[in-house]
Protein backbone atom coordinates (compact mmCIF):
# COMPACT_ATOMS: atom_id res chain seq x y z
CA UNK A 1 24.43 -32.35 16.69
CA UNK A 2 23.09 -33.06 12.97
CA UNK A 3 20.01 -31.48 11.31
CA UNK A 4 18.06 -34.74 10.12
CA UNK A 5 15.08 -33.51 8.74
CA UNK A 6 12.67 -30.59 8.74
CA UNK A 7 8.35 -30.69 8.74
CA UNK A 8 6.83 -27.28 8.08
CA UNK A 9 6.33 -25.92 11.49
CA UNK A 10 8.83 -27.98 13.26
CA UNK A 11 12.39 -28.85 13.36
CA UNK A 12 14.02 -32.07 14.46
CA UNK A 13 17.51 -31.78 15.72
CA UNK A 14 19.35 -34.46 18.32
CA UNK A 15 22.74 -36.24 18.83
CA UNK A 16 22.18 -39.80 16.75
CA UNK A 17 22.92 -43.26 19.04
CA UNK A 18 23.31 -46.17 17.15
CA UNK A 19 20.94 -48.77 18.27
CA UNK A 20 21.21 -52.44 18.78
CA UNK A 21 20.01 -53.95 15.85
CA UNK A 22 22.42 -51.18 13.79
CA UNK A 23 19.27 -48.95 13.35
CA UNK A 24 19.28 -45.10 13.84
CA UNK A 25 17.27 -43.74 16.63
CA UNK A 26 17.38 -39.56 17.07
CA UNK A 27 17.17 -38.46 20.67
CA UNK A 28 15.37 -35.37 20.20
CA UNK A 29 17.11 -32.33 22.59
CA UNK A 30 13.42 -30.97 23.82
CA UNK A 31 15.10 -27.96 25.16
CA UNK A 32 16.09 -26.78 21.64
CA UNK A 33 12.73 -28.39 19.66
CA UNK A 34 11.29 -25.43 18.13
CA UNK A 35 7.10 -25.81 18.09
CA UNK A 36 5.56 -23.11 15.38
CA UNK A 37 1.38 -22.87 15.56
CA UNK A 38 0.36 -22.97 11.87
CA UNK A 39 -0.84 -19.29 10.91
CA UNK A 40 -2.19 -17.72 8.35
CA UNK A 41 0.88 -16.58 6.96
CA UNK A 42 2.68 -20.07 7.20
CA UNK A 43 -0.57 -21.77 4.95
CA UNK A 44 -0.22 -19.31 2.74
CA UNK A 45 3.43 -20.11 2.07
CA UNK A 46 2.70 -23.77 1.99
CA UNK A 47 0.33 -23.79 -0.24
CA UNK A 48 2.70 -21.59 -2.75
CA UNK A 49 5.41 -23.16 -2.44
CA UNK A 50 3.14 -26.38 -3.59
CA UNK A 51 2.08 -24.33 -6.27
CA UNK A 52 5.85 -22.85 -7.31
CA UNK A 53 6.72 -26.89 -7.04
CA UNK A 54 4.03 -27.86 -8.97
CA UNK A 55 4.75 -25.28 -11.65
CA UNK A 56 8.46 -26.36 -11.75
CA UNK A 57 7.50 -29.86 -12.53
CA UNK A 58 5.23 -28.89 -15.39
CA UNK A 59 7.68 -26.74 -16.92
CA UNK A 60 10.37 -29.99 -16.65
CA UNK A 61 7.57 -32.06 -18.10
CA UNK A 62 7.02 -29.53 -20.78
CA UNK A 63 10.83 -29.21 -21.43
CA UNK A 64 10.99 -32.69 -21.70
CA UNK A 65 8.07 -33.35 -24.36
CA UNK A 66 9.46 -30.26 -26.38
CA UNK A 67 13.38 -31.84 -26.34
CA UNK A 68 11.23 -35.25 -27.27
CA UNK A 69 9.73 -34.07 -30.71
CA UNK A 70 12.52 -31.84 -31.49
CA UNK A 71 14.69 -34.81 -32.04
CA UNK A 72 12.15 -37.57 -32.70
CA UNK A 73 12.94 -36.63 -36.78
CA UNK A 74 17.14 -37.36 -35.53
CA UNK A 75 16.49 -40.34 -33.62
CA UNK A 76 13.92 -41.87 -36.60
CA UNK A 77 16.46 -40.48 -39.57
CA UNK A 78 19.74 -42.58 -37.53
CA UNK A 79 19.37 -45.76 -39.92
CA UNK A 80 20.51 -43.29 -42.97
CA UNK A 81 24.34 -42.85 -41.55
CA UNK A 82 24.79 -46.12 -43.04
CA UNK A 83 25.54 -44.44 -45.99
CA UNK A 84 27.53 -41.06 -46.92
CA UNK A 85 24.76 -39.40 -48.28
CA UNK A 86 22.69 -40.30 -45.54
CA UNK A 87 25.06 -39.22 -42.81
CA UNK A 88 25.05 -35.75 -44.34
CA UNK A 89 21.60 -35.38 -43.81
CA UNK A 90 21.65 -36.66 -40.63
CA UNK A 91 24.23 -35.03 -39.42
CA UNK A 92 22.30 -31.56 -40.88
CA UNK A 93 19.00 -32.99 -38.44
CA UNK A 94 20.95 -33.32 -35.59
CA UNK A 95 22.36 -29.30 -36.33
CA UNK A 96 18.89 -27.66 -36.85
CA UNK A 97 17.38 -29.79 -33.92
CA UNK A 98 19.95 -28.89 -32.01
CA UNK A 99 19.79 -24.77 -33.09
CA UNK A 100 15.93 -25.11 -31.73
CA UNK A 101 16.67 -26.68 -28.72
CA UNK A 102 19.12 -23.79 -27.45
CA UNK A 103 22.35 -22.52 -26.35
CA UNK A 104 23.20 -25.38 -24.09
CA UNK A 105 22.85 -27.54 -27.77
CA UNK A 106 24.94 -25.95 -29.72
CA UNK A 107 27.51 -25.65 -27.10
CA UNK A 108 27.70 -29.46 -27.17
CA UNK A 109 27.82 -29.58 -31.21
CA UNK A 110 30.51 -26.80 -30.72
CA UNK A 111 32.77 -28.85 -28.48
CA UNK A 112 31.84 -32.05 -30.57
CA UNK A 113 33.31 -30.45 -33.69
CA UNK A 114 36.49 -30.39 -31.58
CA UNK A 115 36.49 -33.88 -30.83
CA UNK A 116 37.81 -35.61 -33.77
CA UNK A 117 39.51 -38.29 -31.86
CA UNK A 118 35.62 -39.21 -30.85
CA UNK A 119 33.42 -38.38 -33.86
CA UNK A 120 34.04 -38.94 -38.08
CA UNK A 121 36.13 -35.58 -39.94
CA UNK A 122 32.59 -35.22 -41.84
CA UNK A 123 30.42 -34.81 -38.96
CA UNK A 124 33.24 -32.17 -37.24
CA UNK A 125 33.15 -30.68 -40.04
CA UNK A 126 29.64 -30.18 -40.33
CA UNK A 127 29.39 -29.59 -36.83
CA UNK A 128 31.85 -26.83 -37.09
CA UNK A 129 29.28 -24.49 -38.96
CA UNK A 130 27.98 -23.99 -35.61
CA UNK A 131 30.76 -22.32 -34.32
CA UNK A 132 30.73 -19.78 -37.15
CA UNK A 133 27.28 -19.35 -38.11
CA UNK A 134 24.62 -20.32 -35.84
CA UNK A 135 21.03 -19.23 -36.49
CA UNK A 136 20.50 -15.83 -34.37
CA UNK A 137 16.90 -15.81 -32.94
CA UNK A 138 14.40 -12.90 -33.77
CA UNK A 139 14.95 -8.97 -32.44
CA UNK A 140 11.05 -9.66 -31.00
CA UNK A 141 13.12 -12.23 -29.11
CA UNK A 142 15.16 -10.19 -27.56
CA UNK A 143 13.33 -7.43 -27.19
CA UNK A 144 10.78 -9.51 -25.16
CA UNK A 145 13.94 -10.33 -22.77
CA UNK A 146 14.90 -7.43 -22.52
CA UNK A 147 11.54 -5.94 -21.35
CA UNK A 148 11.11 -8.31 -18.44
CA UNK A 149 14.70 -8.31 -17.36
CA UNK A 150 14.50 -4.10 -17.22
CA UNK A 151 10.83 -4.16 -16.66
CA UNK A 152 10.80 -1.62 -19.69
CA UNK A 153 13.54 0.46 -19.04
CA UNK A 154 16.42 -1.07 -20.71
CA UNK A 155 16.83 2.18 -22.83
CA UNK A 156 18.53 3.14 -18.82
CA UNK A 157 20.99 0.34 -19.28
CA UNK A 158 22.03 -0.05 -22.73
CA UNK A 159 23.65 3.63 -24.22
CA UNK A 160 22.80 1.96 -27.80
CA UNK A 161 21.87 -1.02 -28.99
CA UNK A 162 21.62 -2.63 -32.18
CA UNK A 163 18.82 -4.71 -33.66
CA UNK A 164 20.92 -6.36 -36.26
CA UNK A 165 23.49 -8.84 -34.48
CA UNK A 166 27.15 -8.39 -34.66
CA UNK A 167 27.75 -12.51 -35.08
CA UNK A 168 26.52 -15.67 -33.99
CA UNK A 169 28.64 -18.48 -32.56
CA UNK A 170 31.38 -18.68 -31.13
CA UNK A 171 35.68 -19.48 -32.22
């Protein structure tokens, strides 16, 4: 038996024959077919989970456009690694467009730095600085996090905890 597909409502399960032509026909097992009358309830779940889909694919869309200008000035500036004074700056684009874009950024930079067998000793180098001193974002930042994680109460959590950060980075 093998699960082929799924319609809100309805299930289709059945043993697959292999036809003539080398097609694939389902036999469905009526005995097992599950019919559900669409009810209240079940629209109201359709239509959010269109909504909860819909709202995914904006926030990828807006993810996308943000990632897009954030390193429009790094893709636009790549002509100036031609020279060494050039690459420098380039290389200090890519680390601030990288800071803005997140964690999952500067990880990359991070393990680039490593790489010298794959990237110039300059732009390790530069790269490097992000494993020591990466731009911490604001305590309203965190604060805001913190709030909807603990829906207020994070003062129940946390014994003590300090605004100021300890570091930033990571050896």
């Amino acid at each position: 038996w093998l699960r082929v597909g799924r319609i809100p409502g309805r299930s289709c399960v059945g043993p697959i024959t292999m036809a003539a032509a080398g097609l694939l026909q389902i036999k469905p097992d009526l005995s097992t077919t599950k019919v559900d009358l669409p009810t209240a309830k079940n629209t109201v779940e359709s239509a959010e989970s269109i909504l909860t889909y819909i709202f995914h694919k904006l926030c990828l869309i807006y993810r996308g456009l943000f990632l897009s200008i954030t390193f429009f000035p790094a893709v636009i500036s790549f002509p100036l690694t031609l020279t060494s004074v050039g690459l420098d700056l380039w290389v200090q684009i890519v680390i601030k467009c990288c800071e803005m874009s997140g964690p999952v950024f500067i990880k990359v930079c991070q393990w680039a730095s490593t790489r010298r067998d794959m990237f110039p000793s300059t732009v390790c180098d530069r790269l490097s600085k992000l494993q020591r001193e990466v731009t911490p974002h604001s305590w309203e930042h965190t604060f805001d996090i913190l709030q909807r994680t603990y829906s207020g109460r994070y003062h129940d959590v946390f014994v003590k905890f300090d605004q100021n950060p300890v570091g930033s980075g990571c050896c």
